[in-house]
C-alpha atoms as a PDB file:
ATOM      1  CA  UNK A   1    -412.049 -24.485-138.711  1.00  0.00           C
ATOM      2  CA  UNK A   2    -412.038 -25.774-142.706  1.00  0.00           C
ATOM      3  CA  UNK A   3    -411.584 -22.371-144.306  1.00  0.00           C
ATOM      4  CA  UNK A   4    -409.204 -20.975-141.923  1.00  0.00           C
ATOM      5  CA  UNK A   5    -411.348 -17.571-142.237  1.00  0.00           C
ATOM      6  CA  UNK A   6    -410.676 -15.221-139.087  1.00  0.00           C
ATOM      7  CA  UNK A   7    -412.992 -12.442-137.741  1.00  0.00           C
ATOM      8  CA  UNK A   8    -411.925 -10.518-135.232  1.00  0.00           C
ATOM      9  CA  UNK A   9    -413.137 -11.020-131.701  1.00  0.00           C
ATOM     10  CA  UNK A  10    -414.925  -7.733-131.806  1.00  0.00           C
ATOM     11  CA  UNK A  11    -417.272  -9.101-134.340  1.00  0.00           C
ATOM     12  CA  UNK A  12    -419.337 -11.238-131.458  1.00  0.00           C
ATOM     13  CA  UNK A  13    -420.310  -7.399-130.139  1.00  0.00           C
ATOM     14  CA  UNK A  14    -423.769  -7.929-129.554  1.00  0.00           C
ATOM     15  CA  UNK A  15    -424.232 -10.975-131.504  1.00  0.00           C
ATOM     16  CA  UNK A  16    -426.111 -14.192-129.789  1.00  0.00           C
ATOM     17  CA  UNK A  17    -423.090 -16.876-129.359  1.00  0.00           C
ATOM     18  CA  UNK A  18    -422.419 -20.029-128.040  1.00  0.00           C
ATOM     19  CA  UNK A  19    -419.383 -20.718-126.212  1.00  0.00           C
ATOM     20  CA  UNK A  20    -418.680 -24.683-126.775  1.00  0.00           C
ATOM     21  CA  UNK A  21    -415.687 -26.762-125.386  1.00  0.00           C
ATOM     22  CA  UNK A  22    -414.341 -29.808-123.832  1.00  0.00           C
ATOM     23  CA  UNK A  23    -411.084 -28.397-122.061  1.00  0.00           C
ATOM     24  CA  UNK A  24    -410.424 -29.124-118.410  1.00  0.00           C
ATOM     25  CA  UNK A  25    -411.301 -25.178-116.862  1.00  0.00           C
ATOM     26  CA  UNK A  26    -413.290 -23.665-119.846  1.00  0.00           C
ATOM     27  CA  UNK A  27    -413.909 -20.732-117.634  1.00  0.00           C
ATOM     28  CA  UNK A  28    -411.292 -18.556-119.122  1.00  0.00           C
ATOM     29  CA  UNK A  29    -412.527 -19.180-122.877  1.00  0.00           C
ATOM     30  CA  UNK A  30    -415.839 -18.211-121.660  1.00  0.00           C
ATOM     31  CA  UNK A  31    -414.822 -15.152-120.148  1.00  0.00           C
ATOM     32  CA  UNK A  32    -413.077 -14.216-122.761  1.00  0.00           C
ATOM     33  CA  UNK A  33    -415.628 -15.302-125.048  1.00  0.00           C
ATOM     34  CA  UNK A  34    -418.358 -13.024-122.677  1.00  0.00           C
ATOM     35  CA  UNK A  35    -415.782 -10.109-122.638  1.00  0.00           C
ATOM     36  CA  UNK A  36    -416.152  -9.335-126.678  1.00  0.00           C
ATOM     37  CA  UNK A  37    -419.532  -7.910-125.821  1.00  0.00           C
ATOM     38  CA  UNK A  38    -421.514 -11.013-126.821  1.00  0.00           C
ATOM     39  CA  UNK A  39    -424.692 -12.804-125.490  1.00  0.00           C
ATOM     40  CA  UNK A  40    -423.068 -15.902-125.086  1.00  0.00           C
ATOM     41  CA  UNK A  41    -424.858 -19.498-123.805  1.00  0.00           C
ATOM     42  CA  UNK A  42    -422.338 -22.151-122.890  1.00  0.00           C
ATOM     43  CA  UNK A  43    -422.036 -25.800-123.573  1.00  0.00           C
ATOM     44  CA  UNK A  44    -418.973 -27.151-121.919  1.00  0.00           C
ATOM     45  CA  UNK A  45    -417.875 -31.116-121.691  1.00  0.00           C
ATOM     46  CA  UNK A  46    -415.653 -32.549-119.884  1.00  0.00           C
ATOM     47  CA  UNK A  47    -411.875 -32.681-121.152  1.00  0.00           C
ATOM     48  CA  UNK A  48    -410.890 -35.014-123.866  1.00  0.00           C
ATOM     49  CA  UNK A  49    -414.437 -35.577-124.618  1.00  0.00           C
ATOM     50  CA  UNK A  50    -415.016 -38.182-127.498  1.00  0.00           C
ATOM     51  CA  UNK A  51    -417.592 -35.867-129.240  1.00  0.00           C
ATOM     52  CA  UNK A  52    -420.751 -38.520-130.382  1.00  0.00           C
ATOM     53  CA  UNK A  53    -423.001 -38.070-133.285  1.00  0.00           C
ATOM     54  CA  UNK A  54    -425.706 -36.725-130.809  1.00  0.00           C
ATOM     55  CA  UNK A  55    -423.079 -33.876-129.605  1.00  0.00           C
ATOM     56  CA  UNK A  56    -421.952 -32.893-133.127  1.00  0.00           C
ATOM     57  CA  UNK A  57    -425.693 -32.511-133.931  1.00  0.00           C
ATOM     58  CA  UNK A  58    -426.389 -30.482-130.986  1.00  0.00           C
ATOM     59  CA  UNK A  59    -423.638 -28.456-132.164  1.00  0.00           C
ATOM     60  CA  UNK A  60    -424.867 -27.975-135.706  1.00  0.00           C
ATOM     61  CA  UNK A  61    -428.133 -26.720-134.466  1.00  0.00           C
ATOM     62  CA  UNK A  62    -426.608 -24.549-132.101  1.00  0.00           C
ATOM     63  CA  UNK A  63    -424.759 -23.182-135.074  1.00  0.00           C
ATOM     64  CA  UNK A  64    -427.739 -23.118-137.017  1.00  0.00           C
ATOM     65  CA  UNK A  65    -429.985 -20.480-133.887  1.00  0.00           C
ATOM     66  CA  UNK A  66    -426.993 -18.497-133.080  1.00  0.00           C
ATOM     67  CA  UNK A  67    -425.115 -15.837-134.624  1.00  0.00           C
ATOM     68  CA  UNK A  68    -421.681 -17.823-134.078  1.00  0.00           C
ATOM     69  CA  UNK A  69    -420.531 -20.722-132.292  1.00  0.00           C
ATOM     70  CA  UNK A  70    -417.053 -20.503-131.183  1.00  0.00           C
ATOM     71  CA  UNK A  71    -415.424 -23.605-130.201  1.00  0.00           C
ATOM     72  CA  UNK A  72    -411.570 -23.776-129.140  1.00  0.00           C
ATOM     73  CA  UNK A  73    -408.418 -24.953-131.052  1.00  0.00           C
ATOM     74  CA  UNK A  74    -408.720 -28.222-129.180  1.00  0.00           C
ATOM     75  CA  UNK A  75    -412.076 -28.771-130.299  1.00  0.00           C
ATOM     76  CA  UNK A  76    -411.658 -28.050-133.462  1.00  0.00           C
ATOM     77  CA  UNK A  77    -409.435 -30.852-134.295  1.00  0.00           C
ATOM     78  CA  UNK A  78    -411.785 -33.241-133.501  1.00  0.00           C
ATOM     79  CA  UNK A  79    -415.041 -31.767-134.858  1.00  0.00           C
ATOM     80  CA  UNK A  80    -413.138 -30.611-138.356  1.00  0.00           C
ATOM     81  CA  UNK A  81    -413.843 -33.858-140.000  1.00  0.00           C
ATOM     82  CA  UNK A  82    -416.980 -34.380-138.351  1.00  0.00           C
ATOM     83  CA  UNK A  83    -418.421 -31.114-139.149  1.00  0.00           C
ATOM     84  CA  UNK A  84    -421.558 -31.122-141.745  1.00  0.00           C
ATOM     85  CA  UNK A  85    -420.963 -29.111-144.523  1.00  0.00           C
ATOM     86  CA  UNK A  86    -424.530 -27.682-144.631  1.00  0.00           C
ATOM     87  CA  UNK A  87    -424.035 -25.636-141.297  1.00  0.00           C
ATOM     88  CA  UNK A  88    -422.458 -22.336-140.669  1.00  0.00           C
ATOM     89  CA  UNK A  89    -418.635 -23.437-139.968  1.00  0.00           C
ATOM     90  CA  UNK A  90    -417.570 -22.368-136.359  1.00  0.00           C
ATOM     91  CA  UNK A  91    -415.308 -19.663-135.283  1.00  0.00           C
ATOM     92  CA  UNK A  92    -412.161 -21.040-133.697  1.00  0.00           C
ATOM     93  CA  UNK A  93    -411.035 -18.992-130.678  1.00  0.00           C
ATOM     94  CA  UNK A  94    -406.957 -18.874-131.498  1.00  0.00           C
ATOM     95  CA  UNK A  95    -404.910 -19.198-128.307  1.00  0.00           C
ATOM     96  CA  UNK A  96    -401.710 -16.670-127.943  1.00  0.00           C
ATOM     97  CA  UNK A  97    -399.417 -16.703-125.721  1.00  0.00           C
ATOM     98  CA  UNK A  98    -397.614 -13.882-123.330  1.00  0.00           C
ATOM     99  CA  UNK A  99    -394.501 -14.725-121.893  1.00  0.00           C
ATOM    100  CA  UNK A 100    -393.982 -13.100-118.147  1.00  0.00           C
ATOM    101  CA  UNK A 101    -390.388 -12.501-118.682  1.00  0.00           C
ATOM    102  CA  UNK A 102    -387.571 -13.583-121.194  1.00  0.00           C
ATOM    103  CA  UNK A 103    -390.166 -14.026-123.723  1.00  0.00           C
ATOM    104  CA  UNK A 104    -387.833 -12.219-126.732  1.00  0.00           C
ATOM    105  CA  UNK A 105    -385.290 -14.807-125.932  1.00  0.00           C
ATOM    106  CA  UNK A 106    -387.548 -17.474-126.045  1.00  0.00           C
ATOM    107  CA  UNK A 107    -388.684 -16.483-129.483  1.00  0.00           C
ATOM    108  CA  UNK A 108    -385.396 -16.133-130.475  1.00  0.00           C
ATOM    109  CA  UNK A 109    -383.830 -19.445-129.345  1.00  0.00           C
ATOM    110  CA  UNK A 110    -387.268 -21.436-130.991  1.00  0.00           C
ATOM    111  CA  UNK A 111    -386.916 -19.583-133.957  1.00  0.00           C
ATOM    112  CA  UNK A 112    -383.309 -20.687-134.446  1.00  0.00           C
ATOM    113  CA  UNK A 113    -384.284 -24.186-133.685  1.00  0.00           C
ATOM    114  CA  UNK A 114    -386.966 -23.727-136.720  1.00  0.00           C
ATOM    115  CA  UNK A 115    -384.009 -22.311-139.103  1.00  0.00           C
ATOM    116  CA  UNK A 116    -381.463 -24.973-138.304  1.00  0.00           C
ATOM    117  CA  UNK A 117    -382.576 -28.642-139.232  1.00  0.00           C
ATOM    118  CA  UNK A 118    -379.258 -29.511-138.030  1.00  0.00           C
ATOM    119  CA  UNK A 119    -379.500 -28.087-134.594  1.00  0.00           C
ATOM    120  CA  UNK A 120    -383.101 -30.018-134.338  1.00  0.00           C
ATOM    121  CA  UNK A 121    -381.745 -33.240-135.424  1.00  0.00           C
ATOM    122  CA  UNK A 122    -378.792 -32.826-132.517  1.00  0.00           C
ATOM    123  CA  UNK A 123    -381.112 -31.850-129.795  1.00  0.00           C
ATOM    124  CA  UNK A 124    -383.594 -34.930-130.734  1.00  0.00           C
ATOM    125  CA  UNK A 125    -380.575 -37.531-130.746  1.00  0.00           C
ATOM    126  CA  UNK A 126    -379.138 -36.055-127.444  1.00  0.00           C
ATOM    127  CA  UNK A 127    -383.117 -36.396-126.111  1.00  0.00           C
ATOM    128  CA  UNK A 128    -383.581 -39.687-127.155  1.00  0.00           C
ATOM    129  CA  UNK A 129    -380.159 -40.683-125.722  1.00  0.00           C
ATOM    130  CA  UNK A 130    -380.955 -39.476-122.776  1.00  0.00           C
ATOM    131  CA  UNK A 131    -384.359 -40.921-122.741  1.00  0.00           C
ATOM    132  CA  UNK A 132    -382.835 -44.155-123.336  1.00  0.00           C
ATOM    133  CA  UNK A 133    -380.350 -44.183-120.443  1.00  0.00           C
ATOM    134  CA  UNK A 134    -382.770 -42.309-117.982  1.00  0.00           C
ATOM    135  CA  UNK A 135    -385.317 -44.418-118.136  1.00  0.00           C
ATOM    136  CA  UNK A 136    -384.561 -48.049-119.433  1.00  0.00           C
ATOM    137  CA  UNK A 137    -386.529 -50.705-117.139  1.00  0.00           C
ATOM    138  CA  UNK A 138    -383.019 -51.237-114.828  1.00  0.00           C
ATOM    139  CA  UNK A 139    -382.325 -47.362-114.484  1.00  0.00           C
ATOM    140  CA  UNK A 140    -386.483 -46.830-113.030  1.00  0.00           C
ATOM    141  CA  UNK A 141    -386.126 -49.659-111.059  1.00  0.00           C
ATOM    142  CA  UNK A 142    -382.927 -48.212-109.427  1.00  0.00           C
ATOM    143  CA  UNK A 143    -384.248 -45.363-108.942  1.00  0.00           C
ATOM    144  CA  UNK A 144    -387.104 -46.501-107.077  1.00  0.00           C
ATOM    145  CA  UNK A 145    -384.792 -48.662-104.915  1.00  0.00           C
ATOM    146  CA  UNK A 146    -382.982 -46.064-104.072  1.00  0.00           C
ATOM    147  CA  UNK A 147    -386.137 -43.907-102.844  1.00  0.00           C
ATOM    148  CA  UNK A 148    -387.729 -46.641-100.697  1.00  0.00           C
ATOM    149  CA  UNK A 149    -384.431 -47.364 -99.344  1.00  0.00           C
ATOM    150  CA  UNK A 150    -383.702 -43.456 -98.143  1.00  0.00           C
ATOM    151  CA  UNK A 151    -387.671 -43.378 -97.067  1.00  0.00           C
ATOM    152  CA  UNK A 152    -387.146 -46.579 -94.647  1.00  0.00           C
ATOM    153  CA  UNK A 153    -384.100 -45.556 -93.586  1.00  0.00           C
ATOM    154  CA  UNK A 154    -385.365 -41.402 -92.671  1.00  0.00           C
ATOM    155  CA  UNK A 155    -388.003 -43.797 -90.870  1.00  0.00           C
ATOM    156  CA  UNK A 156    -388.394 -43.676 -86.543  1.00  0.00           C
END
């Protein structure tokens, strides 16, 4: 979370964990937290929790009884400033991502947008254009016209 140290998930094997996060379906992370052969206890909030004194402490003493608390990326970010130096720092489960199909082009067309700062600065002035005439106050309002008027009119 501070250091940027990484363990590998196979180091929880056996060792007493708890699983913290405020994400909307934390049921995945805990699985997958659970599937590295740990004990784990869980302490979930809800998503985009504003994490309180009183939580961070909970957290520290959690920290302090188990052999790891693991907390997501998301979490992270809001606890790394907050966290007390004088506690074990938490493990940050890292998020990857598997692309169903077409992933190699994917990679491939993002990485080209990270090599060419000309390319990026194209694609952001053709998004903001486009941003700018899609969705101006007159352009949503015509819009909307244009739906109510088709919905009253497909009316019986």
């Amino acid at each position: 979370m501070i250091s940027g140290a990484r363990s590998p998930a196979s180091s929880l094997s056996g060792k007493r964990v708890v699983a913290a996060s405020g994400i909307a379906d934390p049921d995945a992370f805990v699985a997958q937290t659970k599937a590295t052969g740990a004990a784990v206890q869980v302490a979930t909030w809800k998503d985009h929790h504003a994490y309180r004194d009183e939580d961070v402490a909970w957290l520290a003493k959690a920290a302090r009884r188990a052999d790891h608390l693991v907390i997501t990326q998301k979490d992270a970010v809001k606890l790394r400033d907050r966290w007390p130096a004088t506690v074990p720092e938490p493990l940050v489960a890292l998020l990857d991502l598997e692309w169903e199909e077409g992933g190699e082009a994917i990679a491939a067309a993002l990485q080209r947008l990270h090599d060419d700062p000309a390319e990026r600065g194209r694609l952001a002035a053709e998004g903001r254009r486009r941003a700018m005439e899609e969705y101006t106050d007159a352009a949503v309002a015509a819009k909307t016209l244009r739906f109510w008027r088709e919905a009253i009119a497909a009316t019986p």
